[in-house]
C-alpha atoms as a PDB file:
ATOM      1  CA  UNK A   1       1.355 -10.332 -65.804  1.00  0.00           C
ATOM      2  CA  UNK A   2       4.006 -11.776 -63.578  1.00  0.00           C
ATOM      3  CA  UNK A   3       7.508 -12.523 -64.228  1.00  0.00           C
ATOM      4  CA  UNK A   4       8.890 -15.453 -64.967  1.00  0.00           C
ATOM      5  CA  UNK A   5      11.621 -17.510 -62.897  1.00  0.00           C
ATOM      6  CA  UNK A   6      13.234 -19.299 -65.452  1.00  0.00           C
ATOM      7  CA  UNK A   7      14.346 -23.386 -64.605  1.00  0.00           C
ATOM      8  CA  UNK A   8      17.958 -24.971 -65.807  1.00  0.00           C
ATOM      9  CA  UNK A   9      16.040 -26.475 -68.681  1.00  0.00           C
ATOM     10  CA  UNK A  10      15.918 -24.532 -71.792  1.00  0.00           C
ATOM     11  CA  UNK A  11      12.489 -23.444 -71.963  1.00  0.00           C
ATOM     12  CA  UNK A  12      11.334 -19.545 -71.946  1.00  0.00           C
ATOM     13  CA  UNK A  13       7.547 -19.191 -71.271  1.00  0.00           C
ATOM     14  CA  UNK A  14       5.188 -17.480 -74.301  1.00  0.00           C
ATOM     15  CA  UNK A  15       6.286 -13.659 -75.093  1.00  0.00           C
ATOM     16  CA  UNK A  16       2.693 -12.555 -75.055  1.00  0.00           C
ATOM     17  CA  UNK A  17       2.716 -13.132 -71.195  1.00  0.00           C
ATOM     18  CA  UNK A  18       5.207 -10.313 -70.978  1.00  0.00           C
ATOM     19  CA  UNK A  19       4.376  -7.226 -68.225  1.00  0.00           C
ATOM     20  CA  UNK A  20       3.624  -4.080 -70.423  1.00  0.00           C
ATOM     21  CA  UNK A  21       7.298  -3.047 -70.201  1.00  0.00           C
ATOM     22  CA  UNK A  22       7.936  -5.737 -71.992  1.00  0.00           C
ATOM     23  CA  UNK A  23      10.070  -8.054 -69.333  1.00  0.00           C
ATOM     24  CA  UNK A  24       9.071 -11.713 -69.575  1.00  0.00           C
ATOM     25  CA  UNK A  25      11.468 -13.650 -67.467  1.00  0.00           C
ATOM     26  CA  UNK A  26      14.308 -13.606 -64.952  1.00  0.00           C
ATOM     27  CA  UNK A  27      17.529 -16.033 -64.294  1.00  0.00           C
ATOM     28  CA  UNK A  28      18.558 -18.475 -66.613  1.00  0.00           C
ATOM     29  CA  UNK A  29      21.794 -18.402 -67.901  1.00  0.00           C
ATOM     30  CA  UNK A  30      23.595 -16.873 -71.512  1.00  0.00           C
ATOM     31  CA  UNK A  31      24.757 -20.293 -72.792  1.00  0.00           C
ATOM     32  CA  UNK A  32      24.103 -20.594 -76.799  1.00  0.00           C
ATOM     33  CA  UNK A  33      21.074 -22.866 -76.589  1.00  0.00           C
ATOM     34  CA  UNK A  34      19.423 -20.898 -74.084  1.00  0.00           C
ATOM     35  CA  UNK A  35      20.071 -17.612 -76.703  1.00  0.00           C
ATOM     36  CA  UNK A  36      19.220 -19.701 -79.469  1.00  0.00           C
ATOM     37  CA  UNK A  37      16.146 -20.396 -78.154  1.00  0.00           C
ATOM     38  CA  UNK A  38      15.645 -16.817 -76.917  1.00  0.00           C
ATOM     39  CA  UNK A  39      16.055 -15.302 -80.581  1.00  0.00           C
ATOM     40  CA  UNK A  40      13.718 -18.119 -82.242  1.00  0.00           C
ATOM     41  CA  UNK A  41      11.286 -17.123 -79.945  1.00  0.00           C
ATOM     42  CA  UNK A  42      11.390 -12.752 -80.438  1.00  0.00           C
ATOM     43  CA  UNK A  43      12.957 -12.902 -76.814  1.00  0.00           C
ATOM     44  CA  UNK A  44      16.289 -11.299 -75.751  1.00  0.00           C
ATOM     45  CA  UNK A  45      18.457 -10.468 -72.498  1.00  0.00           C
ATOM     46  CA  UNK A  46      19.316  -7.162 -71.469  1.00  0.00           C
ATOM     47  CA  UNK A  47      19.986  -6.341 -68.256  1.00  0.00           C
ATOM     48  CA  UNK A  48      22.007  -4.219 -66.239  1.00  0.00           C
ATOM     49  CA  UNK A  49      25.690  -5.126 -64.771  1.00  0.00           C
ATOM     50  CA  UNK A  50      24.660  -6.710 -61.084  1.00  0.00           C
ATOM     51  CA  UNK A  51      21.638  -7.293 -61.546  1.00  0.00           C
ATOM     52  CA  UNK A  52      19.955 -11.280 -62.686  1.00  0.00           C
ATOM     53  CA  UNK A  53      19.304 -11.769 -66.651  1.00  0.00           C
ATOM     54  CA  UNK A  54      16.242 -10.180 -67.893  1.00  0.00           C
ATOM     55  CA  UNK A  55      14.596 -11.393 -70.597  1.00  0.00           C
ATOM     56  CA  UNK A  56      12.167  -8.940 -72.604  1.00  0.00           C
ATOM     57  CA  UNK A  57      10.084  -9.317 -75.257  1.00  0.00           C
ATOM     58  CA  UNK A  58       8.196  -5.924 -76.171  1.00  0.00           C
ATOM     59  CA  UNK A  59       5.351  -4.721 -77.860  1.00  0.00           C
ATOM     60  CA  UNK A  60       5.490  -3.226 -80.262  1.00  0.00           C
ATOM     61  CA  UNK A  61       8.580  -3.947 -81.416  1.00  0.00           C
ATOM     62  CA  UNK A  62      10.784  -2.095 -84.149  1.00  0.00           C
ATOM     63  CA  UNK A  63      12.375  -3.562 -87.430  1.00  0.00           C
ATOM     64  CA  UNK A  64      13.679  -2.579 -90.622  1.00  0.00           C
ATOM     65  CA  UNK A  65      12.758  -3.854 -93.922  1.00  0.00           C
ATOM     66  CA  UNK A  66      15.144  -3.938 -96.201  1.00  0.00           C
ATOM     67  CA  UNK A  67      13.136  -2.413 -98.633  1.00  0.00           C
ATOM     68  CA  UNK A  68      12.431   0.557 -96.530  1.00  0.00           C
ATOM     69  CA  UNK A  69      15.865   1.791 -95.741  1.00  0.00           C
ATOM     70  CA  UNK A  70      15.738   5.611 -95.450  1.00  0.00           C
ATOM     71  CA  UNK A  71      19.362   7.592 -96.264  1.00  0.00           C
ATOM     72  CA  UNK A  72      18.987  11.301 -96.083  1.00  0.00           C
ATOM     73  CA  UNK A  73      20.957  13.263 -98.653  1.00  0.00           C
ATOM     74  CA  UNK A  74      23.670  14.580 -96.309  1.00  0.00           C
ATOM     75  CA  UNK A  75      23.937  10.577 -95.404  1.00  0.00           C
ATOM     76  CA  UNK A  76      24.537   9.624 -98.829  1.00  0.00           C
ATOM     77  CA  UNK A  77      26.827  12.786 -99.538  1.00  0.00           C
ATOM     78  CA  UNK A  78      29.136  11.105 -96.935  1.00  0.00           C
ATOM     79  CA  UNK A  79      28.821   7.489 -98.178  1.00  0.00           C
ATOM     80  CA  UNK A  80      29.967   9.094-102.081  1.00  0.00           C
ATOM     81  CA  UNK A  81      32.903  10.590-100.292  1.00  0.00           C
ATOM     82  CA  UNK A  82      34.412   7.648 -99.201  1.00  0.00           C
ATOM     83  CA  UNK A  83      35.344   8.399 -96.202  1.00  0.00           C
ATOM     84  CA  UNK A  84      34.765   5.134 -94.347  1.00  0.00           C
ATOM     85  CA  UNK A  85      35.746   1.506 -95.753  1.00  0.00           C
ATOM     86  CA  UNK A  86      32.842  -1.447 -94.153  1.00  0.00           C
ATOM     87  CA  UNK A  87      33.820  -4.666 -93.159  1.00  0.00           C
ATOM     88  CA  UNK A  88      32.149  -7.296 -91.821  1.00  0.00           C
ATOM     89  CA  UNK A  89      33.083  -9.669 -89.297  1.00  0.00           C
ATOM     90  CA  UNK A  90      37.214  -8.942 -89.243  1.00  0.00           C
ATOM     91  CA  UNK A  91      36.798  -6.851 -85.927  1.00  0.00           C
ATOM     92  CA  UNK A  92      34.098  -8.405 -83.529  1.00  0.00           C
ATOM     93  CA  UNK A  93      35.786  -8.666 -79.973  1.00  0.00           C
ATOM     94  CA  UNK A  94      36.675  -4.844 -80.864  1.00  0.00           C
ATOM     95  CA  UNK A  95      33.491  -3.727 -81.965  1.00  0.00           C
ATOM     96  CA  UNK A  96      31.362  -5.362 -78.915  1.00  0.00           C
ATOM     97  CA  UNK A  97      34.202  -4.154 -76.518  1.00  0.00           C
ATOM     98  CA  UNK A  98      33.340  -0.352 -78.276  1.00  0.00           C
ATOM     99  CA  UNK A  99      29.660  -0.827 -77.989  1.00  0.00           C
ATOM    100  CA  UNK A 100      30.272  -1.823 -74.409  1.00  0.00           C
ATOM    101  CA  UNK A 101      32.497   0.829 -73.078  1.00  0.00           C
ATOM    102  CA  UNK A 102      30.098   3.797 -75.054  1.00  0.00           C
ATOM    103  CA  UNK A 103      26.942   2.579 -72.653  1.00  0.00           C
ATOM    104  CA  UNK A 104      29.210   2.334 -69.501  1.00  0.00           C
ATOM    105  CA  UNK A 105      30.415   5.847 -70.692  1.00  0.00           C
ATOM    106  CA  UNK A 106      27.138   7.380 -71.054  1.00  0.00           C
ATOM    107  CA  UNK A 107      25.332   5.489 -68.429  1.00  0.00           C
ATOM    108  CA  UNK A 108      22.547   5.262 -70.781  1.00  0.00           C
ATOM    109  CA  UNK A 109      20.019   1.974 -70.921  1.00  0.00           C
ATOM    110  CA  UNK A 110      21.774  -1.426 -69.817  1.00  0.00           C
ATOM    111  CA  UNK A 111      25.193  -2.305 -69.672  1.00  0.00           C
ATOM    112  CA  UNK A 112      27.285  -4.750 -72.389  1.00  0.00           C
ATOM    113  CA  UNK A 113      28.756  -6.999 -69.322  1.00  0.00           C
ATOM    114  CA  UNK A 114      31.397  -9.065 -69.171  1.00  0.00           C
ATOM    115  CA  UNK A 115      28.935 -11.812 -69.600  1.00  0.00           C
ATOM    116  CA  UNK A 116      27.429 -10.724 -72.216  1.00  0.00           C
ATOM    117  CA  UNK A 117      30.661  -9.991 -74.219  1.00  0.00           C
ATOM    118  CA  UNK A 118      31.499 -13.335 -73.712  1.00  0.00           C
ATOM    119  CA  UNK A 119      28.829 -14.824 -74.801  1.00  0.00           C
ATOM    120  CA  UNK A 120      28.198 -13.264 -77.931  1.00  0.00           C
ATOM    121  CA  UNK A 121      31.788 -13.522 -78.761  1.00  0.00           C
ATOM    122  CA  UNK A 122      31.266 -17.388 -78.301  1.00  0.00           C
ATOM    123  CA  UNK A 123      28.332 -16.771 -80.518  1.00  0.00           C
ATOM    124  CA  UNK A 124      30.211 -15.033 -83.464  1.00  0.00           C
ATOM    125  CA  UNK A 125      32.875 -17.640 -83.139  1.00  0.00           C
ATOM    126  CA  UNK A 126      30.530 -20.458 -83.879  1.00  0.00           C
ATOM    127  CA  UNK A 127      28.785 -18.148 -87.081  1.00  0.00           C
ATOM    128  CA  UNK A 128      25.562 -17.145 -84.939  1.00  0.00           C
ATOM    129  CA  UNK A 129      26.951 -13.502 -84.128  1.00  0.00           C
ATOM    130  CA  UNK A 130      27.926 -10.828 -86.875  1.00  0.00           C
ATOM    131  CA  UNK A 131      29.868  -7.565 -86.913  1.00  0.00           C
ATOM    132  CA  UNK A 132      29.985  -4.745 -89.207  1.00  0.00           C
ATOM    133  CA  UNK A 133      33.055  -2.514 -88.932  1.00  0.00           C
ATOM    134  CA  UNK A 134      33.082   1.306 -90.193  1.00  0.00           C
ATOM    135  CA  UNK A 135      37.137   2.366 -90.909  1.00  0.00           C
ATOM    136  CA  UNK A 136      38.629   5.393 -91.112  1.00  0.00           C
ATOM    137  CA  UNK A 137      42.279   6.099 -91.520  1.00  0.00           C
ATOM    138  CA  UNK A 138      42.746   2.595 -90.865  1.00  0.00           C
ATOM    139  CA  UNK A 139      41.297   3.024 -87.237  1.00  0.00           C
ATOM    140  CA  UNK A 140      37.745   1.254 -86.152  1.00  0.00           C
ATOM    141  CA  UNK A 141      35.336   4.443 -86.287  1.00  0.00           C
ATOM    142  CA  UNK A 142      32.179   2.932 -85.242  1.00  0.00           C
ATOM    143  CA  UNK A 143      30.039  -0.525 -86.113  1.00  0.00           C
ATOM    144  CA  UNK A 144      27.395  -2.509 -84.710  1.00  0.00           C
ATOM    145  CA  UNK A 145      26.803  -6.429 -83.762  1.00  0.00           C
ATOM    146  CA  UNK A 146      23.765  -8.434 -84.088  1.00  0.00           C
ATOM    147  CA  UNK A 147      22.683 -12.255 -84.606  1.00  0.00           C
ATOM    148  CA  UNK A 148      21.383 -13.927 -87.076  1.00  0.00           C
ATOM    149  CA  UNK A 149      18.781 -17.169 -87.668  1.00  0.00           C
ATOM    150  CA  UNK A 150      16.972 -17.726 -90.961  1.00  0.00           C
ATOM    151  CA  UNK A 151      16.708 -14.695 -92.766  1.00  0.00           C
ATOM    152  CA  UNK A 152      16.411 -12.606 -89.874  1.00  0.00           C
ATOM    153  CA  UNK A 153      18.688 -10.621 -88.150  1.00  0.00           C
ATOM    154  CA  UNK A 154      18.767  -9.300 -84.483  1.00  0.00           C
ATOM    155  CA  UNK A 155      20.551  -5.847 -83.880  1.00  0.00           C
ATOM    156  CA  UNK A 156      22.350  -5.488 -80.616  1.00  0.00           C
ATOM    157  CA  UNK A 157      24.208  -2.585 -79.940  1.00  0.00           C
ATOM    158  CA  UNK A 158      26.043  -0.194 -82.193  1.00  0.00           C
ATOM    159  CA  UNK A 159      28.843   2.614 -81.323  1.00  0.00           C
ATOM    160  CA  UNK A 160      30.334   5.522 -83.160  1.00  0.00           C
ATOM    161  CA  UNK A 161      33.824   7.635 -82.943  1.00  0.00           C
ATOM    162  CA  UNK A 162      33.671   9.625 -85.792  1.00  0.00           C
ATOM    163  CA  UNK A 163      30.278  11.205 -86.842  1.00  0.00           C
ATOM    164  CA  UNK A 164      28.281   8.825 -89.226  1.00  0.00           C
ATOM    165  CA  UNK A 165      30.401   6.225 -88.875  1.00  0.00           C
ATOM    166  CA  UNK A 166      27.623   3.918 -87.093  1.00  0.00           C
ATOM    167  CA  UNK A 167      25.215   4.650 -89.760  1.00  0.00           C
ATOM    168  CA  UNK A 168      27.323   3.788 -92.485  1.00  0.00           C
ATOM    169  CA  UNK A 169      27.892   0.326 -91.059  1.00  0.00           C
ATOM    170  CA  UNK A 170      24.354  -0.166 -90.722  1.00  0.00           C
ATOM    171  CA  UNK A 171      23.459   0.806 -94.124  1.00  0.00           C
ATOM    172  CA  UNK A 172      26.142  -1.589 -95.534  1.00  0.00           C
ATOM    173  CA  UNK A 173      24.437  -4.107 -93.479  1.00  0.00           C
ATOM    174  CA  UNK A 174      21.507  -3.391 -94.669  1.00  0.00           C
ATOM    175  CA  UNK A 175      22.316  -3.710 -98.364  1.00  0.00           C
ATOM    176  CA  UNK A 176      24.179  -6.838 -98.088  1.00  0.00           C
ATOM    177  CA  UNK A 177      21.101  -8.203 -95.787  1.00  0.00           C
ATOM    178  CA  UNK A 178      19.336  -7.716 -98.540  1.00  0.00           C
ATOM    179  CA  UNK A 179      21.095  -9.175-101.369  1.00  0.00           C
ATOM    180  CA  UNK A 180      20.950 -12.295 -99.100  1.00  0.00           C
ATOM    181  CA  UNK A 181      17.086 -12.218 -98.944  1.00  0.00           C
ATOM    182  CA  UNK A 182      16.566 -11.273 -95.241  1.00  0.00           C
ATOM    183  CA  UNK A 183      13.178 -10.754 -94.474  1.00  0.00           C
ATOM    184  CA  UNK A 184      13.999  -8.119 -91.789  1.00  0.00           C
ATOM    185  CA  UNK A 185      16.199  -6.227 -89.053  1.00  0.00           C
ATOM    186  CA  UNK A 186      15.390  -6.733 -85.457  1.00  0.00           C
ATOM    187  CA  UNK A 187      15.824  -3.141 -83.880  1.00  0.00           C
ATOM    188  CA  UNK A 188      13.979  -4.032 -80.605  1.00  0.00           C
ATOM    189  CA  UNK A 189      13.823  -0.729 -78.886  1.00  0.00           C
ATOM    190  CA  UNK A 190      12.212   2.268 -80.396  1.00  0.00           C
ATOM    191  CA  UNK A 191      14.660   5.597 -81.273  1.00  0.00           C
ATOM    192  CA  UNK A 192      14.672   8.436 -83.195  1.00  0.00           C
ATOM    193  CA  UNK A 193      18.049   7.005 -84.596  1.00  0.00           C
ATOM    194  CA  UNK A 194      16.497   3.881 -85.864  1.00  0.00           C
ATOM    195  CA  UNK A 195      13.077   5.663 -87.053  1.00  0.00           C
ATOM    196  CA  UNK A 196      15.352   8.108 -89.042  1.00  0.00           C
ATOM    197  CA  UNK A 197      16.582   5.182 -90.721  1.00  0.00           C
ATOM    198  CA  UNK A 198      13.023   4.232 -92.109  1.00  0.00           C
ATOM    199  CA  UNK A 199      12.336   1.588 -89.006  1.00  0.00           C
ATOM    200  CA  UNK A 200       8.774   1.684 -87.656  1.00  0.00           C
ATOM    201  CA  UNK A 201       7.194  -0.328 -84.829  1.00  0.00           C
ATOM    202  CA  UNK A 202       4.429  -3.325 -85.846  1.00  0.00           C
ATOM    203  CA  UNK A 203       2.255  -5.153 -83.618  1.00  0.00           C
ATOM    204  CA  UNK A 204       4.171  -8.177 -81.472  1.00  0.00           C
ATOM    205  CA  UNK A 205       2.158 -10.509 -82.906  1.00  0.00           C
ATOM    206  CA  UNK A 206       2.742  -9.761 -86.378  1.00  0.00           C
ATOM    207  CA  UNK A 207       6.558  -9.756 -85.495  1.00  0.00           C
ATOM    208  CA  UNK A 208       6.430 -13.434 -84.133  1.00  0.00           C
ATOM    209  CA  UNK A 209       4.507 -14.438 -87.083  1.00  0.00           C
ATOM    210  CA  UNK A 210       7.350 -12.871 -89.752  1.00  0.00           C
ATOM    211  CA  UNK A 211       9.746 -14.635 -87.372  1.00  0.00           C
ATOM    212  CA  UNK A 212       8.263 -17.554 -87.366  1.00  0.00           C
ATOM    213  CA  UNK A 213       8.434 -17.789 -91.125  1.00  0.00           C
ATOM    214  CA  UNK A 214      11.925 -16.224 -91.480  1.00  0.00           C
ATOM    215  CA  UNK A 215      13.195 -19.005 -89.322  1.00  0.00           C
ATOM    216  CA  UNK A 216      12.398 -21.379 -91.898  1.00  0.00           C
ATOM    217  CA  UNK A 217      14.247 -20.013 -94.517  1.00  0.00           C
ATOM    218  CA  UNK A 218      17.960 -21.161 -95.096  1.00  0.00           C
ATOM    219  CA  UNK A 219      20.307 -19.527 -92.841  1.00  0.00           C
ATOM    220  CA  UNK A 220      23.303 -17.347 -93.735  1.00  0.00           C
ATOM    221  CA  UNK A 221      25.841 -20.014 -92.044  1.00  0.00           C
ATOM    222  CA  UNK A 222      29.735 -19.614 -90.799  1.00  0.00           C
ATOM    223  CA  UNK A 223      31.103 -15.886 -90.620  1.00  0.00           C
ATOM    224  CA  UNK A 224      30.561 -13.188 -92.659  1.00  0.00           C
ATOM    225  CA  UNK A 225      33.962 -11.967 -93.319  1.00  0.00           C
ATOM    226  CA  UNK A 226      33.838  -9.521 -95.915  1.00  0.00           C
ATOM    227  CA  UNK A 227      37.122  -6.897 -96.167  1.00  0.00           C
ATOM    228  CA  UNK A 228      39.987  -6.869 -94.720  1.00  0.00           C
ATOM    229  CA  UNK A 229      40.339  -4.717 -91.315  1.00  0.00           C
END
């Protein structure tokens, strides 16, 4: 399949002309309504600092339900003890500038940009973008950031400090996701991290149809500020 050259307009062509890696389309720009449109449509940038926007859409992709959340015992051992408070939305500019400086760190997958920090951080000021926020000793120990349309929500990145820290924030956002009625979590990209978690990979297809239908459901408006930081 080739690649796509996106126009100016705000138009993305159909995921399921993707390459096998997944990549769809090229160019464009990060403004909300193109990433608006990206997200309704199961597409999403991620590209590497120099380089133009890529847009990918893969198959299969991964998601979380809900229902389906896997803690292992150790994991919940940790959550009795306390030892990290969850927040949501108090700390987002920190939390994305974390997630950012861990990939740049490890050199691992693509690169948070400057960019793309700023805008998601328009994002999350305008109640599209959410963060969760894992605390401990009063210092940010690890979180994650993600959007949100409908009753679906699309992770983005995630950092840790401390050990467990990460997922603790992502179980917390998994059990207030679900007293909200999400449908599901958006992991994207396959790892063990995420399969640990009780994530598994479905069809593309079957993901654009749940999307489809979570869109239509009300959506979780304005910020999520839950906590205090």
């Amino acid at each position: 399949m080739p690649v796509f050259r996106l126009p100016n307009d705000y138009i993305f062509p159909p995921p399921h002309l993707a390459e096998e890696s997944g990549l769809l389309a090229v160019g464009g720009d990060l403004s909300k309504p193109r990433l608006l449109l990206a997200y309704s449509m199961g597409i999403f940038p991620w590209y590497s600092e120099g380089d133009p926007i890529l847009w990918w859409s893969p198959d299969p992709r991964l998601v979380l339900f809900p229902d389906e959340l896997r803690i292992s015992r150790s994991l919940r051992q940790t959550i009795r003890r306390n030892i990290f408070r969850v927040t949501m939305d108090t700390a987002f500019e920190e939390v994305i500038g974390n997630c950012a400086a861990t990939r740049r760190k490890n050199a691992d997958g693509t690169w948070i940009t400057d960019e793309m920090m700023e805008a998601y951080i328009y994002l999350h000021r305008t109640g599209y973008a959410h963060s969760v926020e894992a605390w401990a000793d009063e210092k940010l120990a690890g979180g994650l950031y993600g959007v949100s349309l409908g009753s679906a929500f699309f992770g983005e990145s995630m950092f840790t400090k401390t050990s467990n820290a990460s997922k603790v924030a992502f179980i917390a956002l998994v059990h207030q996701l679900a007293k909200w009625n999400f449908t599901f979590i958006d992991c994207q990209l396959t790892t063990p991290h995420l399969l640990s978690l009780g994530a598994r990979e479905i069809p593309r297809t079957k993901f654009l149809a749940m999307l489809k239908s979570a869109l239509l459901d009300p959506a979780k408006k304005g910020k999520w500020i839950i906590g205090k930081p």
